[in-house]
Protein backbone atom coordinates (compact mmCIF):
# COMPACT_ATOMS: atom_id res chain seq x y z
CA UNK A 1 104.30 153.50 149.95
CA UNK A 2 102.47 150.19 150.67
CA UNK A 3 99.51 151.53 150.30
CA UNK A 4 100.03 153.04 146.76
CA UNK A 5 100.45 149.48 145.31
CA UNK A 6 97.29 148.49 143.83
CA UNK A 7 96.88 144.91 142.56
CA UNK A 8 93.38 143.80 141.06
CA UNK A 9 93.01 140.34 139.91
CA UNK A 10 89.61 138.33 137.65
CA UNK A 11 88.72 135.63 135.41
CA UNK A 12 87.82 136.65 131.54
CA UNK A 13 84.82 134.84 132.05
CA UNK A 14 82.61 133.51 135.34
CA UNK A 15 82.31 130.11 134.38
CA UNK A 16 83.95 127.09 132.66
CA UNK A 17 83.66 123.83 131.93
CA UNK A 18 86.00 120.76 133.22
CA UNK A 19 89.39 121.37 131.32
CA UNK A 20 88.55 124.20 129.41
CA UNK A 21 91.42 126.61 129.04
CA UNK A 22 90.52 130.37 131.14
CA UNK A 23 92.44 133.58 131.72
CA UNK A 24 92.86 135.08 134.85
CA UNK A 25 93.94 138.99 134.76
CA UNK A 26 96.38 140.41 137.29
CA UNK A 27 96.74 144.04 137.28
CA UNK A 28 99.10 146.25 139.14
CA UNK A 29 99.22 149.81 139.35
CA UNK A 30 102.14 151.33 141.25
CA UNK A 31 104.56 154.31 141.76
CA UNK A 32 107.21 154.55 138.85
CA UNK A 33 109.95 154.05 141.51
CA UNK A 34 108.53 150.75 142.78
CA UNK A 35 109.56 147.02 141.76
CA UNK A 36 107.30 144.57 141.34
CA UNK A 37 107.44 141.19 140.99
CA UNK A 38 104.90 138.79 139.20
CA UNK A 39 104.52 135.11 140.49
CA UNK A 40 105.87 132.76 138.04
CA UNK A 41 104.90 128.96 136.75
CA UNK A 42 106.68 127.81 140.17
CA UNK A 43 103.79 129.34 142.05
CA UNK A 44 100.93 126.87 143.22
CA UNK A 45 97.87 127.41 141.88
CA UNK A 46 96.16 124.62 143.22
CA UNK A 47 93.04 123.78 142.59
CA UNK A 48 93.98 124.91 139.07
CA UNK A 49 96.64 124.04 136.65
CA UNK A 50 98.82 126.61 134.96
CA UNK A 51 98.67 126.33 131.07
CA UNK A 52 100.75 129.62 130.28
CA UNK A 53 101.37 132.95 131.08
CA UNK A 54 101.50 135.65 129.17
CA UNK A 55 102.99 139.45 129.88
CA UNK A 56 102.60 142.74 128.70
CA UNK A 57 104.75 145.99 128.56
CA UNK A 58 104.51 148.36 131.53
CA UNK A 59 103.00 151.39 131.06
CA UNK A 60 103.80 154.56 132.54
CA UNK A 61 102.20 157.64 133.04
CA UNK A 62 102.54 160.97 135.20
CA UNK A 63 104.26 158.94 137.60
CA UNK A 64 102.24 155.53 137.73
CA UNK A 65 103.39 152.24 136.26
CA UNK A 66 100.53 149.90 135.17
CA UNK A 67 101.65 146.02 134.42
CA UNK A 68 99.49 143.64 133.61
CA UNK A 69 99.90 139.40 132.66
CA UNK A 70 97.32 137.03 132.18
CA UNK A 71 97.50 133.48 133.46
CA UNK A 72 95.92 130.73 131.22
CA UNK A 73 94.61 128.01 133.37
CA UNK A 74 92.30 125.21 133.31
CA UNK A 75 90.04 123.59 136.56
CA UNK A 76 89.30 119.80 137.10
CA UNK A 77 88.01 120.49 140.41
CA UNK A 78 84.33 119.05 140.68
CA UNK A 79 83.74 121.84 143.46
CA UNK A 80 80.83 124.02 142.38
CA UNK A 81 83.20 127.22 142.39
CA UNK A 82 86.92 127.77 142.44
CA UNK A 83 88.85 130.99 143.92
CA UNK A 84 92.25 132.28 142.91
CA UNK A 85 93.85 135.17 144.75
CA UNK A 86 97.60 135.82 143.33
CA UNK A 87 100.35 137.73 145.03
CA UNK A 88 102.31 140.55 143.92
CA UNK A 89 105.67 140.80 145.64
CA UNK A 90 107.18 144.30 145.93
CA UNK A 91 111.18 144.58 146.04
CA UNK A 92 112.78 146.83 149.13
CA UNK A 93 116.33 147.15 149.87
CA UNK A 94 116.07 144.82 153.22
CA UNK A 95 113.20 143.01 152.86
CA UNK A 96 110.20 142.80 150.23
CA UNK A 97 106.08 142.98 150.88
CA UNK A 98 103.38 140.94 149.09
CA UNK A 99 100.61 141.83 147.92
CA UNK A 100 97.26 139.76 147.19
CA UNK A 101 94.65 140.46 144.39
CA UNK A 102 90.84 139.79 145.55
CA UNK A 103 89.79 136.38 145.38
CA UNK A 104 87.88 135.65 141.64
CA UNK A 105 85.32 133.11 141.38
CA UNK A 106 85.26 130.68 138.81
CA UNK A 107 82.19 128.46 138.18
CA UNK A 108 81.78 125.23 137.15
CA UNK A 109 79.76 124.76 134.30
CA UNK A 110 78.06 121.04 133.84
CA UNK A 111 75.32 121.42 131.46
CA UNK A 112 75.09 122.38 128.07
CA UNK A 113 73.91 125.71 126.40
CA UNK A 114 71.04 124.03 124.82
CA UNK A 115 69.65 120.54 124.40
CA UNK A 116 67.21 120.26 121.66
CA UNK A 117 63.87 118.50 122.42
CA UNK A 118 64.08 115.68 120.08
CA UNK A 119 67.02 114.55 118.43
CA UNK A 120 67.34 114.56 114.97
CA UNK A 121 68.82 111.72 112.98
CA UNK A 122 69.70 111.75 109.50
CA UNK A 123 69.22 108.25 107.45
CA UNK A 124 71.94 107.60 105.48
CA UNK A 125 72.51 103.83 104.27
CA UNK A 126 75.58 104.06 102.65
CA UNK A 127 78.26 101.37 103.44
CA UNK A 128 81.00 102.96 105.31
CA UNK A 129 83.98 100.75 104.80
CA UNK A 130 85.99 100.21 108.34
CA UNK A 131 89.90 100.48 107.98
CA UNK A 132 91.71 96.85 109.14
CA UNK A 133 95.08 96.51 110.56
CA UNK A 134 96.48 93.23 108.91
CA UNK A 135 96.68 90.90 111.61
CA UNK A 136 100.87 90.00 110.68
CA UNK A 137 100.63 87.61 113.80
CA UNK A 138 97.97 85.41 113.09
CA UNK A 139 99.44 85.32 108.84
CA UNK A 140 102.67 84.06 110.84
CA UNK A 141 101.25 81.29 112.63
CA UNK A 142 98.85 80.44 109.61
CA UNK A 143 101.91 80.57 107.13
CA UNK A 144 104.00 78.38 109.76
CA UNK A 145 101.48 76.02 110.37
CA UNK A 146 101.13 75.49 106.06
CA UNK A 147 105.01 74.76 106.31
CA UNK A 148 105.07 72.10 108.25
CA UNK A 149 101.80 70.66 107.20
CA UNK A 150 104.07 70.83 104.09
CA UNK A 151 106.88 69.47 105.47
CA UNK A 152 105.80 66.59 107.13
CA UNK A 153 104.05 65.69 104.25
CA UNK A 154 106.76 65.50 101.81
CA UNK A 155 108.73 63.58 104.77
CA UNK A 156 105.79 60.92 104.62
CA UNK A 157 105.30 60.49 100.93
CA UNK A 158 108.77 61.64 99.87
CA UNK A 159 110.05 57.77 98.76
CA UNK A 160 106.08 57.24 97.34
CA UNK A 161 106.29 60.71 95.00
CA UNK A 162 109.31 59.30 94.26
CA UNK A 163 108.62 55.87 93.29
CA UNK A 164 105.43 57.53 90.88
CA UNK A 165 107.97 59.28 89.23
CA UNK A 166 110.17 56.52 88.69
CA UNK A 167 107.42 54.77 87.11
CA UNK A 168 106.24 57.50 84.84
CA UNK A 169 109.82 57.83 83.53
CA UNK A 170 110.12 54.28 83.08
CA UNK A 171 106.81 54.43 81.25
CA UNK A 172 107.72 57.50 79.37
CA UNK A 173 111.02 55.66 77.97
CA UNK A 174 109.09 52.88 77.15
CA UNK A 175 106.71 54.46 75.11
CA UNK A 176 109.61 56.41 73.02
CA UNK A 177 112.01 53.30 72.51
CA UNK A 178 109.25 51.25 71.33
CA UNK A 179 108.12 53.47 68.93
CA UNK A 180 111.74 54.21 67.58
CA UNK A 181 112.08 50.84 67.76
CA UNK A 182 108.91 49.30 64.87
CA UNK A 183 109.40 52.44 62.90
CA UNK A 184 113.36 51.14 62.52
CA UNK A 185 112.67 47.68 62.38
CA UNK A 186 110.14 48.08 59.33
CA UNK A 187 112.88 49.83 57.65
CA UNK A 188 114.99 47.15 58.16
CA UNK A 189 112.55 44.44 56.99
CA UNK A 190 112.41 46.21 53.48
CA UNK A 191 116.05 47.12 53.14
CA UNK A 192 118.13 45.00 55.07
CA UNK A 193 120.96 47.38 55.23
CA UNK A 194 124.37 47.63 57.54
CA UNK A 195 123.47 50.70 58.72
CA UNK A 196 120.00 50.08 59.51
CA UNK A 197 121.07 46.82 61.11
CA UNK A 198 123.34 48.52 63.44
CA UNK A 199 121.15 51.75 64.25
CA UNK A 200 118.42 48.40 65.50
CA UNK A 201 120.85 46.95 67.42
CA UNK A 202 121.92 49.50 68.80
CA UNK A 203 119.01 50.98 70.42
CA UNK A 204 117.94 47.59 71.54
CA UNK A 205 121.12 46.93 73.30
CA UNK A 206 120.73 50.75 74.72
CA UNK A 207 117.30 50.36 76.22
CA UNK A 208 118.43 47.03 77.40
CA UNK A 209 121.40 48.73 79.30
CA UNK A 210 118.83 51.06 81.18
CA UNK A 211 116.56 49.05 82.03
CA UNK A 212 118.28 46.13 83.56
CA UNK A 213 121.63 48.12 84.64
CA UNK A 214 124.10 45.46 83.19
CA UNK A 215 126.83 46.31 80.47
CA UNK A 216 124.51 45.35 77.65
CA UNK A 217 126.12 47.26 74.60
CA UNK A 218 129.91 46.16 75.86
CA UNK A 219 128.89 42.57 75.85
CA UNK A 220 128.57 40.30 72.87
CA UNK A 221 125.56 38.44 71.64
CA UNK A 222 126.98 35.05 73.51
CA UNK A 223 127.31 36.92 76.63
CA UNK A 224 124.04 39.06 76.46
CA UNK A 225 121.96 35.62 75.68
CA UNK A 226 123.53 34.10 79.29
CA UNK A 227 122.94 36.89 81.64
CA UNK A 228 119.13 36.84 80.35
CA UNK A 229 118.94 32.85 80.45
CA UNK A 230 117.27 33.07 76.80
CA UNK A 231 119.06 31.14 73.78
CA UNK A 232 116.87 32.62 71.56
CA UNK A 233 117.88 36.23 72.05
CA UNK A 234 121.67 34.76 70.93
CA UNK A 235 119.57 33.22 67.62
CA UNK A 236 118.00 36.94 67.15
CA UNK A 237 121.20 38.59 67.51
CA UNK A 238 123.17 36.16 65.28
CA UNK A 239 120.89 37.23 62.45
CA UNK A 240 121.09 40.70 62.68
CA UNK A 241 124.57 40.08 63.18
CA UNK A 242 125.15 38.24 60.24
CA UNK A 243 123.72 41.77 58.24
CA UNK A 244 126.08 43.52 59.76
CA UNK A 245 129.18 41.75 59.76
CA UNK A 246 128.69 39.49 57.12
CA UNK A 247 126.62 41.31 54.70
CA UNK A 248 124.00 38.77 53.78
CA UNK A 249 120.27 39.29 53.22
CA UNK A 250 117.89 37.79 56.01
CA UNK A 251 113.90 38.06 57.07
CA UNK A 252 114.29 40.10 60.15
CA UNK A 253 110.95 40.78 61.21
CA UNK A 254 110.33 38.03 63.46
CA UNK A 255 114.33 38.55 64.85
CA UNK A 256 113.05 42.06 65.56
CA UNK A 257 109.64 41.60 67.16
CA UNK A 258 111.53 39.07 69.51
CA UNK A 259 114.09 41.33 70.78
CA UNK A 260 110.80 43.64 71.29
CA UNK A 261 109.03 41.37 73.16
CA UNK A 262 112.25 40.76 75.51
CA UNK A 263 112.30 44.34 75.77
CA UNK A 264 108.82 44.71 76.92
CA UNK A 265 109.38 41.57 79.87
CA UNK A 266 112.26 43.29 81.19
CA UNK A 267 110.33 46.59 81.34
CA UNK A 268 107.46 45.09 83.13
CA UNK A 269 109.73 43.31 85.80
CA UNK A 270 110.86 47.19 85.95
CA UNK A 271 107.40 48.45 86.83
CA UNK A 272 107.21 45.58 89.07
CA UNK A 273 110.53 46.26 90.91
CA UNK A 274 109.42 49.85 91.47
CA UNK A 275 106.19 48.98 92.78
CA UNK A 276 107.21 46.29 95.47
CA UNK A 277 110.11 48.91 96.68
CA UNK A 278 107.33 51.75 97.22
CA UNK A 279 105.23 48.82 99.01
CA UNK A 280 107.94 47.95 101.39
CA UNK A 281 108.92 51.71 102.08
């Protein structure tokens, strides 16, 4: 019975290249009766790896079953030819025989088909733009870097920004009270009015009040006259005072330009202040 069990076994091709993927046929051609058995992926089949395996349905005819599977390997041995015998196990009752295909050959195959004399290259000098990954690392380090830069330099110059701002409002206030300030006192020189008199006044004593931080407008002329040691800012009051609370007619132009002038000392000693504090900081 042995001897009826035929097993043949080949490559589909003689030779192959490192890698490539190559099918070895096993064929077995037995009495109907007879079990065979097919080696599986758990077989070695060293110096060749196993990529798949593939069956097929038996076949049967006048007695004789024909199975057939094809293993799909691939060789990374640099040995100028690899061999591959595969066993066939046949199933008894007790005990079970093998049988082994003939050894195939399989060539390795190092060179190429063809190699063309020359090589041909084709100009072609059109920019090909290359793809960048954005680098979010380095735009990290760069970005921290800026912040602190930033940082430290606001901690440095923080109290001189500040001090140039200071001025500039001090300057910008200047510039709007004193024009307020001629365009009201010309209306007062040609109409002496009550209302007039008191709008002057009271923008004078206003500006005053931000600019030297006393109680200006809550004070009376007496009192405003001795916390600025100046007499004659009592004498310029008084006469815009005496519109105002005692109705009478009086030249106030040179009253007004006075209180202007006082206005403009105590807004340079302002300038002056804010200057020494951002030279001492």
């Amino acid at each position: 019975m042995a001897q009826s069990v035929q097993i043949e076994g080949y490559f589909s091709q003689d030779s192959a290249r490192l890698g490539e993927r190559v099918g070895f046929v096993l064929k077995a051609r037995y009495p109907e009766a007879t079990q065979l058995v097919f080696p599986d992926s758990t077989y070695d089949f060293s110096p060749l790896i196993l990529l798949e395996k593939k069956t097929f349905i038996s076949q049967t005819s006048e007695g004789v079953t024909l199975d057939s599977t094809i293993y799909f390997v691939s060789n990374f041995s640099l040995e100028p030819s690899v061999y591959l015998s595969l066993p066939v196990y046949e199933l008894s009752r007790y005990d079970s025989v093998t049988h082994f295909s003939n050894e195939a050959e399989l060539k390795l195959k190092l060179t190429l088909d063809s190699i063309p004399e020359q090589p041909v290259f084709q100009d072609n000098n059109i920019y090909q733009p290359i793809e960048r990954n954005f680098n979010w690392l380095l735009a990290s380090l760069i970005a921290g870097g800026v912040i602190i830069v930033l940082g430290g330099l606001v901690l440095l110059f923080a109290k001189r920004i500040k001090g140039i701002f200071k001025k500039n409002r001090e300057k910008l206030r200047w510039i709007q009270f004193e024009r307020k300030f001629k365009k009201m006192s010309g209306l007062l020189a040609q109409n002496p009015a009550l209302g007039l008199a008191d709008e002057v006044i009271g923008l004078w004593k206003g500006y005053m009040e931000s600019i030297t931080d006393l109680p200006v407008q809550e004070w009376t002329s007496s009192e405003i006259a001795e916390a600025l040691h100046d007499q004659e800012v009592f004498k310029a009051l008084r006469a815009i005072d005496m519109i105002i609370y005692a109705g009478k007619e009086a030249k106030t132009e040179e009253t007004t330009n006075y209180l202007l002038e006082v206005a403009r000392t105590k807004y340079q000693e302002k300038l002056t202040q804010i200057r020494d504090e951002r030279a001492t900081r």
